[in-house]
Protein backbone atom coordinates (compact mmCIF):
# COMPACT_ATOMS: atom_id res chain seq x y z
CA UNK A 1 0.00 0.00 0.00
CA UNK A 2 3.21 2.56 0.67
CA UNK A 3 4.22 1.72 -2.83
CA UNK A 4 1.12 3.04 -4.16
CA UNK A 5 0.64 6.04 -2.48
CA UNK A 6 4.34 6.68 -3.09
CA UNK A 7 4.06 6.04 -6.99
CA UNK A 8 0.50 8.16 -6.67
CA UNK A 9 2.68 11.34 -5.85
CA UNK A 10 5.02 10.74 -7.58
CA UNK A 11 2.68 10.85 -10.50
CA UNK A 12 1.09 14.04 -9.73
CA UNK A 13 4.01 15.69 -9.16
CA UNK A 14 5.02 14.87 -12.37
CA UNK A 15 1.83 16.12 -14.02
CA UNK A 16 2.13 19.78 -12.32
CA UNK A 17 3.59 22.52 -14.22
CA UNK A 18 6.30 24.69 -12.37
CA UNK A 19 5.23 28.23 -12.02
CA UNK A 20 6.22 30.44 -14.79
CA UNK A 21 6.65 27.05 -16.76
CA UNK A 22 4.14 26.36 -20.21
CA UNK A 23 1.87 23.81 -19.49
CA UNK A 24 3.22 21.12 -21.23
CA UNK A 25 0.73 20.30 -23.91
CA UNK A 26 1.45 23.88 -24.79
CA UNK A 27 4.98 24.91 -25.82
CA UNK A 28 4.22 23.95 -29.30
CA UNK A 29 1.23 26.74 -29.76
CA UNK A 30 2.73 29.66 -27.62
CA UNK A 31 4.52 32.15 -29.51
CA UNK A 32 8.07 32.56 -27.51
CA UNK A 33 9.54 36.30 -27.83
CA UNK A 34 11.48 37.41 -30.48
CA UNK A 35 14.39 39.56 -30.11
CA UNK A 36 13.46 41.53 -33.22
CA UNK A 37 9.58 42.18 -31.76
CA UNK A 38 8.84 45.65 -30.70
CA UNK A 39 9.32 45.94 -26.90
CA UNK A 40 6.01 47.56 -26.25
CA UNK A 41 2.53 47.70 -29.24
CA UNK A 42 2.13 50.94 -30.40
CA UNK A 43 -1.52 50.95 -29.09
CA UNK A 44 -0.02 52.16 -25.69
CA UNK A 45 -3.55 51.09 -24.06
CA UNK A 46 -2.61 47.53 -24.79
CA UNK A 47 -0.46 47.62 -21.76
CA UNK A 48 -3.64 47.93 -19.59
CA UNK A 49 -4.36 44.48 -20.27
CA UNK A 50 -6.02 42.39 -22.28
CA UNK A 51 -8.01 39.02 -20.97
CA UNK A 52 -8.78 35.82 -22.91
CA UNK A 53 -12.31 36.10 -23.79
CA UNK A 54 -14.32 33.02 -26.03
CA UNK A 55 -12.23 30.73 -27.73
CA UNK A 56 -14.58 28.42 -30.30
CA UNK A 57 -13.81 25.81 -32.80
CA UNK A 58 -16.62 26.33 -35.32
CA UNK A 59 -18.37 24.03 -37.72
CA UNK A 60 -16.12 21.36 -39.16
CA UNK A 61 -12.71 22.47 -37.67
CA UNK A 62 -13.63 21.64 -34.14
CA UNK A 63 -14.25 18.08 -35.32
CA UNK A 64 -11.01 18.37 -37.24
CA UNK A 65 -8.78 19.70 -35.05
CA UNK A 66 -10.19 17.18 -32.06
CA UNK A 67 -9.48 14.65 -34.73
CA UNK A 68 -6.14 15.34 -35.25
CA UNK A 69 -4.25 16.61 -32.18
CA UNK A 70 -6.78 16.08 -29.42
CA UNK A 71 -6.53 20.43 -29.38
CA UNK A 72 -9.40 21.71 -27.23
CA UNK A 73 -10.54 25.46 -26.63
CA UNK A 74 -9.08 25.40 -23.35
CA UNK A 75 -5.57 24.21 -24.95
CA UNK A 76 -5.82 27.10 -27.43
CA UNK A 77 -7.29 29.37 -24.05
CA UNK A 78 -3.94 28.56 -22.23
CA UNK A 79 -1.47 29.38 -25.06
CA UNK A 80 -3.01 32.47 -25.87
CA UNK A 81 -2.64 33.18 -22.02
CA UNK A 82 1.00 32.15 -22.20
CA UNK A 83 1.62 34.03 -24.93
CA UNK A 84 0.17 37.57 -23.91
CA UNK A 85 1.85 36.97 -20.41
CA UNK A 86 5.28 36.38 -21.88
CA UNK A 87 5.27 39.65 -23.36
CA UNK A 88 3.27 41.56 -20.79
CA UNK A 89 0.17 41.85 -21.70
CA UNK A 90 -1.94 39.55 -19.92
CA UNK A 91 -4.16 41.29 -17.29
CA UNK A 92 -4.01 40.57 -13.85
CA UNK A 93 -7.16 42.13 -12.92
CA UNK A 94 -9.34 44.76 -14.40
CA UNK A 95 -8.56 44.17 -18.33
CA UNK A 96 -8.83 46.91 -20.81
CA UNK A 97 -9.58 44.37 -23.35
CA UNK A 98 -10.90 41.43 -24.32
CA UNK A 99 -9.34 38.73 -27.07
CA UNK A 100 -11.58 36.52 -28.61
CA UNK A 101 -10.49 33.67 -31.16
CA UNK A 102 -12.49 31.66 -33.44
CA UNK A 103 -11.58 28.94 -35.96
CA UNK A 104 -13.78 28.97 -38.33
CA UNK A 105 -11.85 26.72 -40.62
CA UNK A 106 -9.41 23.92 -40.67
CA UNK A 107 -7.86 21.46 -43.98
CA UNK A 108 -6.72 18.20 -42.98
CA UNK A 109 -5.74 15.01 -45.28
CA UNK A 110 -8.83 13.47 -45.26
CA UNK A 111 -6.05 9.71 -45.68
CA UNK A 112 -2.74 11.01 -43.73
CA UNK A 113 0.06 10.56 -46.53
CA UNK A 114 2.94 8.00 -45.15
CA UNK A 115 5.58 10.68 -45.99
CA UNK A 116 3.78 14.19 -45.80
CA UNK A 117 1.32 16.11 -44.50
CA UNK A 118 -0.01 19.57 -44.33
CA UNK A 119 -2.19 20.82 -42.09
CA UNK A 120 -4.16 24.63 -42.44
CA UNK A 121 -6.01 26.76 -40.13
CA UNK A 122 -8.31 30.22 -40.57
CA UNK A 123 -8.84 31.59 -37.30
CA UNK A 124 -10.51 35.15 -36.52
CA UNK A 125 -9.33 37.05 -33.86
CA UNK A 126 -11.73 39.88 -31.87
CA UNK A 127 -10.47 42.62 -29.53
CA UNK A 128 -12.58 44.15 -27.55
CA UNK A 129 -13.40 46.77 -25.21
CA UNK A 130 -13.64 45.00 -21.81
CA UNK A 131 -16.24 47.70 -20.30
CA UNK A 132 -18.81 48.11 -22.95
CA UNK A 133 -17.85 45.16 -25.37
CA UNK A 134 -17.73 47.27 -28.30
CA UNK A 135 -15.29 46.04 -31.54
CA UNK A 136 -12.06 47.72 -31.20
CA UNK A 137 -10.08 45.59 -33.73
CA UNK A 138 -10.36 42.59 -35.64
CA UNK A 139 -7.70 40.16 -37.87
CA UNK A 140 -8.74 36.74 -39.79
CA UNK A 141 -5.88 34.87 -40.54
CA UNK A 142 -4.74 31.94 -42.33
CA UNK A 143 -1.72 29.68 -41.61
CA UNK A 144 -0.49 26.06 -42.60
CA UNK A 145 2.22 23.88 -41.68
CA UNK A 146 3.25 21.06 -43.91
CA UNK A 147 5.57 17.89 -41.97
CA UNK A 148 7.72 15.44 -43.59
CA UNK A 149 8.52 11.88 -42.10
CA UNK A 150 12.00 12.22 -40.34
CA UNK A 151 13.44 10.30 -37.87
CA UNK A 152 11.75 12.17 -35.13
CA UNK A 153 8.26 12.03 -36.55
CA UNK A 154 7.57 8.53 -38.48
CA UNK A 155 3.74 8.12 -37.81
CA UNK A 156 1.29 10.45 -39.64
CA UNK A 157 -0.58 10.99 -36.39
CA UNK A 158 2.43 12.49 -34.64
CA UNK A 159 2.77 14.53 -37.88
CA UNK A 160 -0.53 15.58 -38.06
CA UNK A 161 0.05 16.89 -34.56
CA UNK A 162 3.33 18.51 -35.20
CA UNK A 163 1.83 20.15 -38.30
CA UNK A 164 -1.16 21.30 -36.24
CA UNK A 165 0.33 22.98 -33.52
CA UNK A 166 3.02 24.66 -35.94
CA UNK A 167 -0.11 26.22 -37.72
CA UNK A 168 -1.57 27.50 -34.80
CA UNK A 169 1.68 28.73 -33.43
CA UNK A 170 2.05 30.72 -36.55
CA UNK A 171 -2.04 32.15 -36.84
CA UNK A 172 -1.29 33.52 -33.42
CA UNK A 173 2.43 34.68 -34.07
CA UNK A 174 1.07 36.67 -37.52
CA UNK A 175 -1.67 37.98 -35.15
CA UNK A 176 0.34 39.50 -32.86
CA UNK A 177 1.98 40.94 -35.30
CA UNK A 178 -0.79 43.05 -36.55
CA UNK A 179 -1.93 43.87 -32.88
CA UNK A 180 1.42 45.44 -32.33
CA UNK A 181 1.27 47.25 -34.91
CA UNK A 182 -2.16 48.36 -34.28
């Protein structure tokens, strides 16, 4: 019975992220700082902060995307989070804003190739004005990711995946860009 109990924490210790750590189904979808990025957006109200508002796989990408990578709104929720926080932007209380994303659309091999895959996304992204909700900005974007078998990846699932989260990595990554820049 000690050997369970023992193993038992030692499993959930495992399965807790460290504080300031990425939660570890998310490194591959939060956008890590760039050197090159612009300290600070221009939108100097940014800085007030901005919280994580509705995240919704629409229509045929939420079956898609489940289908693929096992990616839920609350996995896109926390690298979002993770990736606002990293640069300062996340609110800790009282936001200025509110983010919402939206998938609307996702292309997937309907028969994953043995060698290849590519993998595409079209996500919409709201800001809005936490106090009276209003529009203050919106950005669709579309990204893809295409994975070859290497030694690292040899099933088409784990492809897939890879190929998934790179996509979503880089819809958020081109967003940003355009926020800052707001």
């Amino acid at each position: 019975m000690r050997h369970v109990v023992l193993l038992l924490a030692f499993l959930l210790a495992a399965c807790q992220t460290q504080p300031g750590a990425v939660h570890p189904r998310m490194p591959q979808m939060v956008v890590p700082v760039d050197p090159q990025e612009p300290p600070q957006p221009r939108d100097a109200t940014l800085q007030q902060g901005i919280e994580v508002g509705e995240i919704a796989l629409q229509g045929s990408a939420a079956g898609q995307i489940a289908g693929v990578g096992a990616i839920s709104s609350t996995d896109l929720r926390e690298a979002l989070i993770n990736t606002l926080a990293s640069r300062g932007l996340l609110a800790a209380s009282r936001p200025a804003y509110r983010l919402d994303m939206a998938i609307s659309g996702a292309r997937t091999p309907a028969i994953p190739g043995p060698f290849e895959t590519e993998i595409g996304i079209t996500a919409v992204y709201v800001l809005r004005d936490a106090g009276t909700g209003a529009e203050v900005w919106r950005a669709d974007m579309d990204t893809s990711a295409q994975r070859k078998v290497t030694a690292g990846l040899p099933e088409p699932v784990l492809m897939e995946r890879d190929a998934l989260e790179e996509a979503i990595r880089d819809n958020i990554a081109r967003m940003l860009e355009l926020l800052y820049r707001r």
